[in-house]
Protein backbone atom coordinates (compact mmCIF):
# COMPACT_ATOMS: atom_id res chain seq x y z
CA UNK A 1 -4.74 -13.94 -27.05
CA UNK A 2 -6.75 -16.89 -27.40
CA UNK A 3 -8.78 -18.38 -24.14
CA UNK A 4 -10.56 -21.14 -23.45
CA UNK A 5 -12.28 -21.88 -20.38
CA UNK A 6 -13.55 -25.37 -19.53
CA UNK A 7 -16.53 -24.56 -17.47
CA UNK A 8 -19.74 -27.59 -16.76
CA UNK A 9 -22.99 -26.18 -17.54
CA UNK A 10 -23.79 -26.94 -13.99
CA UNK A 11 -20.82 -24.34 -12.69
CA UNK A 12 -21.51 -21.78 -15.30
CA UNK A 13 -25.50 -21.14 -14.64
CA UNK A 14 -24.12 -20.82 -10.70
CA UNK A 15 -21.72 -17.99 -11.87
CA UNK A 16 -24.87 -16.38 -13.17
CA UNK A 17 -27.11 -16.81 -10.30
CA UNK A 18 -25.98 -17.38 -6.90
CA UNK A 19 -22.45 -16.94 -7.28
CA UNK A 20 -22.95 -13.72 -9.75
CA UNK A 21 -21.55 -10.27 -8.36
CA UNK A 22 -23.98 -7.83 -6.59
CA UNK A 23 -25.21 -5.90 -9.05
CA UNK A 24 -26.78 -1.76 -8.24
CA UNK A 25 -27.26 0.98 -10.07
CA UNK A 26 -24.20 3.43 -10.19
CA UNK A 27 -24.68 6.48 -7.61
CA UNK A 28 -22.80 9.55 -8.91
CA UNK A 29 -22.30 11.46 -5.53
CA UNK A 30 -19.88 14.53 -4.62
CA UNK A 31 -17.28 14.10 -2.06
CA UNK A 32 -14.75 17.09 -0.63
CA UNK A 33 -11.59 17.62 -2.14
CA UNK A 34 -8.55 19.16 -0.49
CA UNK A 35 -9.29 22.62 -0.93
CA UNK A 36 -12.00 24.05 0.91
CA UNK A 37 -13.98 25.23 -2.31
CA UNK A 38 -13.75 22.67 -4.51
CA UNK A 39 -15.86 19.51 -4.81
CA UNK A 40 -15.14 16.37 -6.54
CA UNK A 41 -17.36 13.78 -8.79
CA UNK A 42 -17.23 10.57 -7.26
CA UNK A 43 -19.25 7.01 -8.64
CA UNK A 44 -19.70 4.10 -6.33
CA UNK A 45 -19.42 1.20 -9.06
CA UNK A 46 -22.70 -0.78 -9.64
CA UNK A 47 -20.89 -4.44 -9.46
CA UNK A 48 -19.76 -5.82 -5.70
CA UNK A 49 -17.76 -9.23 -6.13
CA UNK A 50 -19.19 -10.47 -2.69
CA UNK A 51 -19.52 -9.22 0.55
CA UNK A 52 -16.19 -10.12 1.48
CA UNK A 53 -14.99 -7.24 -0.91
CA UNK A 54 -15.47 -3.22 -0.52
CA UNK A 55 -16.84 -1.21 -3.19
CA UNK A 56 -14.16 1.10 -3.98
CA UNK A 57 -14.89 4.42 -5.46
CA UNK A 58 -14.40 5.78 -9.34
CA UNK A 59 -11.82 7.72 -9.97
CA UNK A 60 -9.46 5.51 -7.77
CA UNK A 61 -7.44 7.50 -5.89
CA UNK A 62 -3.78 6.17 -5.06
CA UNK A 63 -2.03 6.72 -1.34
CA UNK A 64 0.43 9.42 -1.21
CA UNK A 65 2.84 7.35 0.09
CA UNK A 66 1.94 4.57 -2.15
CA UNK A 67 5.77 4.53 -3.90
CA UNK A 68 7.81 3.93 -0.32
CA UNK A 69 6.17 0.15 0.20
CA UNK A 70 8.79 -1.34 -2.16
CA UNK A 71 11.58 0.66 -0.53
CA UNK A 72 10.02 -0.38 3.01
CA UNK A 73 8.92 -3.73 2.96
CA UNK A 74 11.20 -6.64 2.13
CA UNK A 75 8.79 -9.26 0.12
CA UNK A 76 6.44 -9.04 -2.61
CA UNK A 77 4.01 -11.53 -0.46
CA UNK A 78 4.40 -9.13 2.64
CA UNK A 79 3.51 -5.86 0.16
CA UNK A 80 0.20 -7.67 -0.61
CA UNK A 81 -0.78 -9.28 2.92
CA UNK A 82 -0.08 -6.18 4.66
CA UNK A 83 -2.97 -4.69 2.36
CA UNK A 84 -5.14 -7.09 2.01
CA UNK A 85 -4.77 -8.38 5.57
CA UNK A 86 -5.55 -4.79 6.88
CA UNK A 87 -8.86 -5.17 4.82
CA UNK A 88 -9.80 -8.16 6.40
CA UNK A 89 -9.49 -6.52 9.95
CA UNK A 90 -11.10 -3.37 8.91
CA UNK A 91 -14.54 -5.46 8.24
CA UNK A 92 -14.80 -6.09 12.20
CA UNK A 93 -15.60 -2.01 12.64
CA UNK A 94 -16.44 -1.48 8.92
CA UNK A 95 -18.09 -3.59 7.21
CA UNK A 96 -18.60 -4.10 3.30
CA UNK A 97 -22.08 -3.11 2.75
CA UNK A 98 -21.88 0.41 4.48
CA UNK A 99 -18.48 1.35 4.03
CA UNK A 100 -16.51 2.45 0.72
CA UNK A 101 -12.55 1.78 0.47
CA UNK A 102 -10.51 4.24 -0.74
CA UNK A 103 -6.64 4.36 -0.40
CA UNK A 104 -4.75 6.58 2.23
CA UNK A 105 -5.46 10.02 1.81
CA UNK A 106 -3.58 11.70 5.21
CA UNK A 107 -0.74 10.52 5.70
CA UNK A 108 1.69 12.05 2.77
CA UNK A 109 4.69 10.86 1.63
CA UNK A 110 7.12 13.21 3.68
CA UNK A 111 4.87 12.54 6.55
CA UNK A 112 5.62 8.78 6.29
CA UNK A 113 9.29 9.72 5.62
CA UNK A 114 9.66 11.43 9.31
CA UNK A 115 7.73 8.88 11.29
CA UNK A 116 10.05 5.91 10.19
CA UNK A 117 12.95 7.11 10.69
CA UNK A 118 14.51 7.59 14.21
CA UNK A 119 14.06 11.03 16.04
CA UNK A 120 17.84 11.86 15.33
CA UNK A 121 17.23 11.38 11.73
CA UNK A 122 14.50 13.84 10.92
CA UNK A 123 15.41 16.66 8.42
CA UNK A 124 12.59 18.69 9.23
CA UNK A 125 12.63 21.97 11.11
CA UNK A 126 9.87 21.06 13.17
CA UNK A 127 10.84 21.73 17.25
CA UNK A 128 9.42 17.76 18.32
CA UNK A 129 11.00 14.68 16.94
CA UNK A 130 8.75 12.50 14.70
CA UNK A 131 11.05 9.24 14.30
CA UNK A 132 9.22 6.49 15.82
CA UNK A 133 12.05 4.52 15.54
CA UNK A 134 14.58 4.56 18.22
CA UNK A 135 17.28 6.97 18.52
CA UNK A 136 20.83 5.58 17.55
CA UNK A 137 22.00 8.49 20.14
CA UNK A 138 24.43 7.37 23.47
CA UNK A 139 22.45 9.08 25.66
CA UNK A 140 25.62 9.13 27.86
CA UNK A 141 27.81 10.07 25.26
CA UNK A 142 25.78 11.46 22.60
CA UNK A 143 27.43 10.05 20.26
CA UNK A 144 26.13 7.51 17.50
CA UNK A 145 26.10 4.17 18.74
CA UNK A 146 28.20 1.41 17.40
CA UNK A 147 26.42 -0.67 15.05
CA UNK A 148 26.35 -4.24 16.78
CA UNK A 149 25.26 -2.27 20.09
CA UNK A 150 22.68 -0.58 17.63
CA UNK A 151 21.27 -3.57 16.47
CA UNK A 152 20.40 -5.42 20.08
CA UNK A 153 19.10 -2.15 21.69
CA UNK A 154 18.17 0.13 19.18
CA UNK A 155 17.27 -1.54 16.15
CA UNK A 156 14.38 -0.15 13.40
CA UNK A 157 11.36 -1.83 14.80
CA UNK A 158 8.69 0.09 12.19
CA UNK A 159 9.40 0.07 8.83
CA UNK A 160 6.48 0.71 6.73
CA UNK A 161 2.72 2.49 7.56
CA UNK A 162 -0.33 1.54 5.23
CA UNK A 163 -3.18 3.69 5.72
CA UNK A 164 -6.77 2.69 4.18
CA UNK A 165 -9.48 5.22 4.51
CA UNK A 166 -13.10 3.84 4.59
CA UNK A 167 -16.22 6.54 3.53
CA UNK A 168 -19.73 6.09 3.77
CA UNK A 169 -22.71 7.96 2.00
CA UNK A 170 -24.51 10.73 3.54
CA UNK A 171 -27.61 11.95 3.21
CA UNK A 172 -27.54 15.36 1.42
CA UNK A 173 -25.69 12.88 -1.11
CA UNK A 174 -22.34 13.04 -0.53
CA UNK A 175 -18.82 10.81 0.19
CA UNK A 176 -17.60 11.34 3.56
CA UNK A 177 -14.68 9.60 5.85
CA UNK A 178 -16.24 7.69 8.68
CA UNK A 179 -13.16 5.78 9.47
CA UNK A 180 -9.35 5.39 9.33
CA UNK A 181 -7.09 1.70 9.13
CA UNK A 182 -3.68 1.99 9.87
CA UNK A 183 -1.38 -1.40 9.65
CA UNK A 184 1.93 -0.92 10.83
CA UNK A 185 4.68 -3.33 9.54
CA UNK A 186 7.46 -4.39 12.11
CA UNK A 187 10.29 -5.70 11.40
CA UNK A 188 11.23 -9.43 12.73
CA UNK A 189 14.75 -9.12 11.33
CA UNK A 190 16.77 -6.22 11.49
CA UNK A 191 19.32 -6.15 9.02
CA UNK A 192 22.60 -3.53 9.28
CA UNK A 193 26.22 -2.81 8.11
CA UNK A 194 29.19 -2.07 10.57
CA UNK A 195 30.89 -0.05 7.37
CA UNK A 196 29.51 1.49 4.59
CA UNK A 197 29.17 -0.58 1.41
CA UNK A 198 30.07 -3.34 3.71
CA UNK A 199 28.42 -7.25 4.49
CA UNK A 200 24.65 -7.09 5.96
CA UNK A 201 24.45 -8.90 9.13
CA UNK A 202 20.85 -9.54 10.62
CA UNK A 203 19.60 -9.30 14.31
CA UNK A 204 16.47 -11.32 15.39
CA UNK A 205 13.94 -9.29 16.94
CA UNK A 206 12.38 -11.26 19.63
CA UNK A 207 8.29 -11.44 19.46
CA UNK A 208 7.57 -10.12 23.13
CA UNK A 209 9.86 -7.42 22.43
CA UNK A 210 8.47 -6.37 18.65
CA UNK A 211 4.92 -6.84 20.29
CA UNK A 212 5.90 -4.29 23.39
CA UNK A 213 7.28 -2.08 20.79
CA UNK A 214 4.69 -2.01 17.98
CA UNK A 215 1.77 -1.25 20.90
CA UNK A 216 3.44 1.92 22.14
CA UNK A 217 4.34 2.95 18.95
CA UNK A 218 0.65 2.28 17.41
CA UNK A 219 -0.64 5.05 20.38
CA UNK A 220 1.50 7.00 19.27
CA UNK A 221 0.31 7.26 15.80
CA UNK A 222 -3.51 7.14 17.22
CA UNK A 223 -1.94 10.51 19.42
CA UNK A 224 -0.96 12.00 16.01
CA UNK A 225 -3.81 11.39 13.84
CA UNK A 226 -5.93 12.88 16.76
CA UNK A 227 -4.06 16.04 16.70
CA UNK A 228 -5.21 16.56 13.34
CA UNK A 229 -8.60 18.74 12.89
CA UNK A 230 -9.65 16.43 9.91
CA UNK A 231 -9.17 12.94 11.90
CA UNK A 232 -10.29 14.13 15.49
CA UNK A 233 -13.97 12.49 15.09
CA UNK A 234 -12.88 9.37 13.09
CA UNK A 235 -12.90 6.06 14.44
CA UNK A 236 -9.66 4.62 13.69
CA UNK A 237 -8.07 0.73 13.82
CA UNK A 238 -5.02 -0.02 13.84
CA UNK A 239 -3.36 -3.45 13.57
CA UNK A 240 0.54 -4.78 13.47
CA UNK A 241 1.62 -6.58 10.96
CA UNK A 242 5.23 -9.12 11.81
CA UNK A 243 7.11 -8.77 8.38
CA UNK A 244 8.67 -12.20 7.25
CA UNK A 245 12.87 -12.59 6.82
CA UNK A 246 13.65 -10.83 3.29
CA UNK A 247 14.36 -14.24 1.73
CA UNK A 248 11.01 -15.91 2.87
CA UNK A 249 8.55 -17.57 -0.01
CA UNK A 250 5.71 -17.16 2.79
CA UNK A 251 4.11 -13.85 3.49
CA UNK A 252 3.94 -12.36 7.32
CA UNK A 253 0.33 -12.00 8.83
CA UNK A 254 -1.12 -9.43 11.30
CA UNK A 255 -1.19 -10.77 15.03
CA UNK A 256 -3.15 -8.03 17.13
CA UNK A 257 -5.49 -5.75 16.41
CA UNK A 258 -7.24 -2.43 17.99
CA UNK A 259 -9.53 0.46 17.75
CA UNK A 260 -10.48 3.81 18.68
CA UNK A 261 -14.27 5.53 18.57
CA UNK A 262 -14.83 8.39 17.52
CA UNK A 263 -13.22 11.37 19.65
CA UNK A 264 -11.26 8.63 21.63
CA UNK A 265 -7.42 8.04 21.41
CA UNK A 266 -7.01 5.79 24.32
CA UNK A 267 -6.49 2.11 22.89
CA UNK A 268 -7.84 -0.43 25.29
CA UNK A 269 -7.24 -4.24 24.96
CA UNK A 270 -5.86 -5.53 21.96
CA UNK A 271 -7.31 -8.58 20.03
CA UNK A 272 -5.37 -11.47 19.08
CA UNK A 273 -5.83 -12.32 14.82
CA UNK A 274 -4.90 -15.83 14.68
CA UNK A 275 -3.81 -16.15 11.19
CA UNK A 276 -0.84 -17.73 9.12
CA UNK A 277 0.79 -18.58 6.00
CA UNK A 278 2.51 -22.23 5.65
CA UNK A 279 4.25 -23.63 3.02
CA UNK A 280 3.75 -27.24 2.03
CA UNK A 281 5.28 -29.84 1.83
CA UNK A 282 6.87 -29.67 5.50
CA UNK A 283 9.28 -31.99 6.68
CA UNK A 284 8.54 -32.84 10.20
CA UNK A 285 4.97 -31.02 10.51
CA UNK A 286 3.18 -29.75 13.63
CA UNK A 287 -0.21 -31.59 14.42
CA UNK A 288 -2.23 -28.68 13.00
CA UNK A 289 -0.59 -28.95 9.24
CA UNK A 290 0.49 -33.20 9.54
CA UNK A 291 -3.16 -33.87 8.02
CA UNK A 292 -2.82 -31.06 5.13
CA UNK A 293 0.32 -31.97 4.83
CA UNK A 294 -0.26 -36.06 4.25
CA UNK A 295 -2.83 -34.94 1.33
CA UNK A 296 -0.20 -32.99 -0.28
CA UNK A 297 2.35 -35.20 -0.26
CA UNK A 298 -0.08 -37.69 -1.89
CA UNK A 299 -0.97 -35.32 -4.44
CA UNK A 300 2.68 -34.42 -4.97
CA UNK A 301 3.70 -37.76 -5.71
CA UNK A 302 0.95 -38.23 -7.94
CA UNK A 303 1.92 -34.98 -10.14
CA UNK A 304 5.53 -36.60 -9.90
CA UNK A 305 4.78 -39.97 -11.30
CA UNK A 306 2.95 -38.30 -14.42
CA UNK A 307 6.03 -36.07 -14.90
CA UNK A 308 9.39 -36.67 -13.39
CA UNK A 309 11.05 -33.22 -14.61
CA UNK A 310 9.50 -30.69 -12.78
CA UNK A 311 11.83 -28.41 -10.80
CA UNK A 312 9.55 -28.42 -7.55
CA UNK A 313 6.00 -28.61 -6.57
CA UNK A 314 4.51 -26.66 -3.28
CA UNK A 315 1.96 -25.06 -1.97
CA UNK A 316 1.20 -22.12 0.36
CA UNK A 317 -1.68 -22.53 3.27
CA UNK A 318 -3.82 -19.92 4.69
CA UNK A 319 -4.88 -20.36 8.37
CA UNK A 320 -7.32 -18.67 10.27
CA UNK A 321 -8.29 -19.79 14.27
CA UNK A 322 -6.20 -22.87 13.38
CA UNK A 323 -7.98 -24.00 10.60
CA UNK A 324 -6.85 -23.99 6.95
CA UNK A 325 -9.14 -21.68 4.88
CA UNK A 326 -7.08 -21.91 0.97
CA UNK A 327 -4.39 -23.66 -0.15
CA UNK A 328 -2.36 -22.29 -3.10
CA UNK A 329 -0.45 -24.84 -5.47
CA UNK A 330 2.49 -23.48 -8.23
CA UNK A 331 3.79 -26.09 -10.40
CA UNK A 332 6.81 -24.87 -12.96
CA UNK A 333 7.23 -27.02 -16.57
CA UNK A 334 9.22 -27.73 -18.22
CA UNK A 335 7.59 -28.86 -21.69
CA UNK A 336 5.53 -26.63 -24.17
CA UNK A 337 3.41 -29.11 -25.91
CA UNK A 338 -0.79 -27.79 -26.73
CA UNK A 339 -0.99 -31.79 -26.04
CA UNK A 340 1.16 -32.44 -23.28
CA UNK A 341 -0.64 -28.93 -21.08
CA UNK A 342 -3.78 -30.59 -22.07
CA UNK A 343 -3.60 -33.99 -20.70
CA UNK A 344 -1.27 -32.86 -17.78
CA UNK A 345 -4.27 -30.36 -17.05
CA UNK A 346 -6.92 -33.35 -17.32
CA UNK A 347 -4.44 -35.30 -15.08
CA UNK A 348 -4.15 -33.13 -12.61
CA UNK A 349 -8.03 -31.82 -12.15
CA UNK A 350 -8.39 -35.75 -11.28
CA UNK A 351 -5.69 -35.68 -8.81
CA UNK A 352 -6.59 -32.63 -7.19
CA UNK A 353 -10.47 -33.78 -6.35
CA UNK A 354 -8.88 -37.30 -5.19
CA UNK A 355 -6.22 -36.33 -2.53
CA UNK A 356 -7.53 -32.61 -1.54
CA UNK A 357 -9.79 -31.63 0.92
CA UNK A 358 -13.13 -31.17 -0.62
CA UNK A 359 -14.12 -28.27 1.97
CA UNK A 360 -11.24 -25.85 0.82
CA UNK A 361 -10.99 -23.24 -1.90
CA UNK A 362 -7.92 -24.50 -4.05
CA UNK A 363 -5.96 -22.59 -7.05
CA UNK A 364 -3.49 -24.30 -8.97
CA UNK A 365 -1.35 -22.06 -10.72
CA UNK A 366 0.98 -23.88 -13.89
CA UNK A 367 3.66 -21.67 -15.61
CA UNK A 368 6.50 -21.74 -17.83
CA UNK A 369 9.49 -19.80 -18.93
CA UNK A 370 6.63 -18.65 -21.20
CA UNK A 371 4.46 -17.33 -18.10
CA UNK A 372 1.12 -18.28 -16.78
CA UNK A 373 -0.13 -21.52 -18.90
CA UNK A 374 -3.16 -22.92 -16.67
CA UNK A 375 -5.38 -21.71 -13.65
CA UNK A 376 -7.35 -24.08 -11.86
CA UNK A 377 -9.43 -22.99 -9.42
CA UNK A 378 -12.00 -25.14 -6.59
CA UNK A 379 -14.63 -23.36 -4.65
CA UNK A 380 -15.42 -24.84 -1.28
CA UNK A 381 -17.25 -28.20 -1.89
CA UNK A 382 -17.93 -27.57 -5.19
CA UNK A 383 -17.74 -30.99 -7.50
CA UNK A 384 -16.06 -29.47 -10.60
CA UNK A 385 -13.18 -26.88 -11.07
CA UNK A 386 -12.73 -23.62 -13.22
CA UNK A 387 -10.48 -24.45 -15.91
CA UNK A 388 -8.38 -22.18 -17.50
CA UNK A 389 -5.73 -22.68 -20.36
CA UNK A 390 -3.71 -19.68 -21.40
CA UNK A 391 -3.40 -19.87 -25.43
C-alpha cells in the first residue's frame, strides 16, 4: 500500500526535534514471574512518545481477564475510555517518567467472574460470597425476586473491572510492582428480561444512587486486594467509570477518583474528574459547547456546500475542567475519485484552519465503503496540518 504524506518542511524538521519521541537506550532488566523460582527477561523500550504516555514493557503481557470487556461493557468507545481514561488518572500517583505500565496481572479471569456477579450467583465453593452485585434474593421470602422489582432495587450496578499494574526499576536491576489502578465500570442503564428469550426493557440508574453504590463497592475491592500477601504494600487507585446507554456514539468518562498508600485500605475523600465526551453538532447547546458548537456548524456547512451527498458530518469533543481539549471530526463519502479525495482534502484543510479553534488538537478522519481514505491531523496552534491520503 502506497502512502503519501503531505508534510511542510517547517512541520517535518519539528517531528525530528522538539516534537521527536524520547529516545534511551534499551535496559534489559529481570522481573519475578509467578513461580517463586523462576525469573523473567524483561526490556523497557528505548522510544517514549511523550510524557503523557507510559513506557510499557517488552514482552507485553495481556490481562487475564482481558477477553470479558466485550462481554461486559456495552460500547466500543466505553472499552477504550475506560482504559485509557484509567491511564490518565493513574499519572496523578504515578507518573510517566518513573513508572512502567503493564496490563492486569492479579485479578484472573474467574476472579473477575465471581466479583460481578451477585452473591447468590457464585459457583464457587468458597464459604463468603464474592458477588458485588446485589443479591436478587427476597430476603423475606427467599425467593428470587420478580424482575421489574429486580430492576428498581436490585439492579447490576458493576459490570466490568480493569486493572492496570504500574512497576518501577529497582536497584539490584530489577522490575517490581509499586502500584495497582483499578477502574470500575457502572452501569447507568440496567437492561433485563421478565421471560427468557423475551423483549429487553431498561431501568435508569439514578447518578446519586450509582455514585453511593460504586464508593462502597470500590472499598470493597481495596478490602480484597489487601487481603492478598502480594498487594498488601501497594499503593492502589481506584476510579469509577459511568458507562454510556448501549446505543450511544459518545463514550462514558470517569467522575471520581481515589487512592490508597501503601499498607492503607481506608479510602478517604474522593476527587471529582471533570471530564466529558460531546457530540457535535447539538441542537439547542449549553453555554459551555454554544461557542464550539457555532464553529462547527460553520465548518459543517462549508463541507456541505462543496459536497451535498454526504450521509452526515459530526464530531466528538473532549472536555476536561470545562474546557474543550480535542475535537474529533468523521466525514463518510460517497465518491472514489484519486481527483475528487484530492481537492476535497485541499478543500477541507482550508476550511478547517478558517472556522476551528486554532488552540485545539483536531483529527479529521474521511472514509469510505472502502475504509480509511484521509487523516488530517492539527496540533495545538500549529499553522499547518499532517496530511495523510490512504492509496
Amino acid at each position: 500500500m502506497k502512502r503519501y504524506r503531505w508534510v511542510p518542511a517547517m512541520i517535518a524538521a519539528l517531528l525530528l526535534t522538539a516534537c521527536a519521541p524520547k529516545i534511551t537506550p534499551e535496559t534489559e532488566l529481570t522481573q519475578d514471574s509467578d513461580s517463586a523460582e523462576e525469573v523473567e527477561t524483561t526490556i523497557i523500550p528505548n522510544k517514549q512518545i511523550n510524557d503523557s504516555y507510559y513506557k510499557t514493557l517488552i514482552p507485553f503481557k495481556e490481562s487475564a481477564s482481558r477477553g470479558l470487556v466485550v462481554s461486559n461493557i456495552y460500547t466500543k468507545y466505553d472499552m477504550k475510555e475506560a482504559e485509557l481514561g484509567l491511564m490518565r488518572i493513574s499519572q496523578n500517583k504515578f507518573d510517566t517518567e518513573n513508572y512502567y505500565f503493564q496490563e492486569g496481572q492479579y485479578l484472573s479471569e474467574s476472579t473477575l467472574k465471581d466479583w460481578l456477579a451477585r452473591p447468590n450467583q457464585t459457583k464457587n465453593e468458597r464459604p463468603e460470597n464474592q458477588g458485588l452485585n446485589p443479591s436478587s434474593i427476597d430476603e423475606a421470602t427467599g425467593q428470587e425476586m420478580d424482575a421489574t422489582i429486580k430492576a428498581t432495587e436490585a439492579p447490576v450496578y458493576l459490570s466490568h473491572l480493569v486493572e492496570q499494574n504500574y512497576l518501577t526499576k529497582t536497584e539490584n536491576n530489577k522490575i517490581t510492582l509499586s502500584g495497582i489502578s483499578i477502574g470500575l465500570a457502572l452501569n447507568s442503564v440496567y437492561y433485563y428480561q421478565k421471560e427468557q428469550y423475551g423483549e429487553f426493557f431498561e431501568q435508569k440508574i439514578p447518578e446519586k444512587e450509582l455514585e453511593k453504590e460504586g464508593k462502597k463497592i470500590a472499598q470493597e475491592v481495596i478490602n480484597r486486594l489487601r487481603a492478598r500477601s502480594e498487594l498488601a504494600d501497594v499503593p492502589i487507585v481506584i476510579a469509577l467509570f459511568k458507562q454510556e446507554e448501549r446505543n450511544s456514539i459518545v463514550p462514558g468518562t470517569y467522575f471520581a477518583y481515589n487512592s490508597v498508600d501503601a499498607n492503607q485500605s481506608a479510602l478517604g475523600e474522593w476527587e471529582d474528574v471533570q471530564e466529558k465526551y460531546v457530540k457535535f453538532p447539538m441542537s439547542s447547546p449549553d453555554n459551555m459547547y454554544r461557542d464550539m458548537n457555532t464553529d462547527f456548524l460553520a465548518f459543517k456547512q462549508e463541507v456541505d456546500r462543496y459536497f451535498s451527498n454526504f450521509t452526515s458530518v459530526f464530531a466528538t469533543g473532549f472536555y476536561q475542567n470545562k474546557n474543550i481539549q480535542k475535537l474529533d471530526i468523521e466525514i463518510p463519502i460517497q465518491f472514489y475519485g484519486t481527483a475528487e479525495i484530492t481537492g476535497f482534502t485541499q478543500h477541507l484543510t482550508g476550511v478547517m484552519l478558517t472556522h476551528l479553534p486554532k488552540d485545539l488538537l483536531i483529527t479529521i478522519s474521511i472514509t469510505s465503503v472502502n475504509g480509511p481514505e484521509v487523516l488530517i491531523k492539527k496540533e495545538p496552534n500549529e499553522k499547518e496540518p499532517f496530511i495523510h491520503i490512504y492509496d
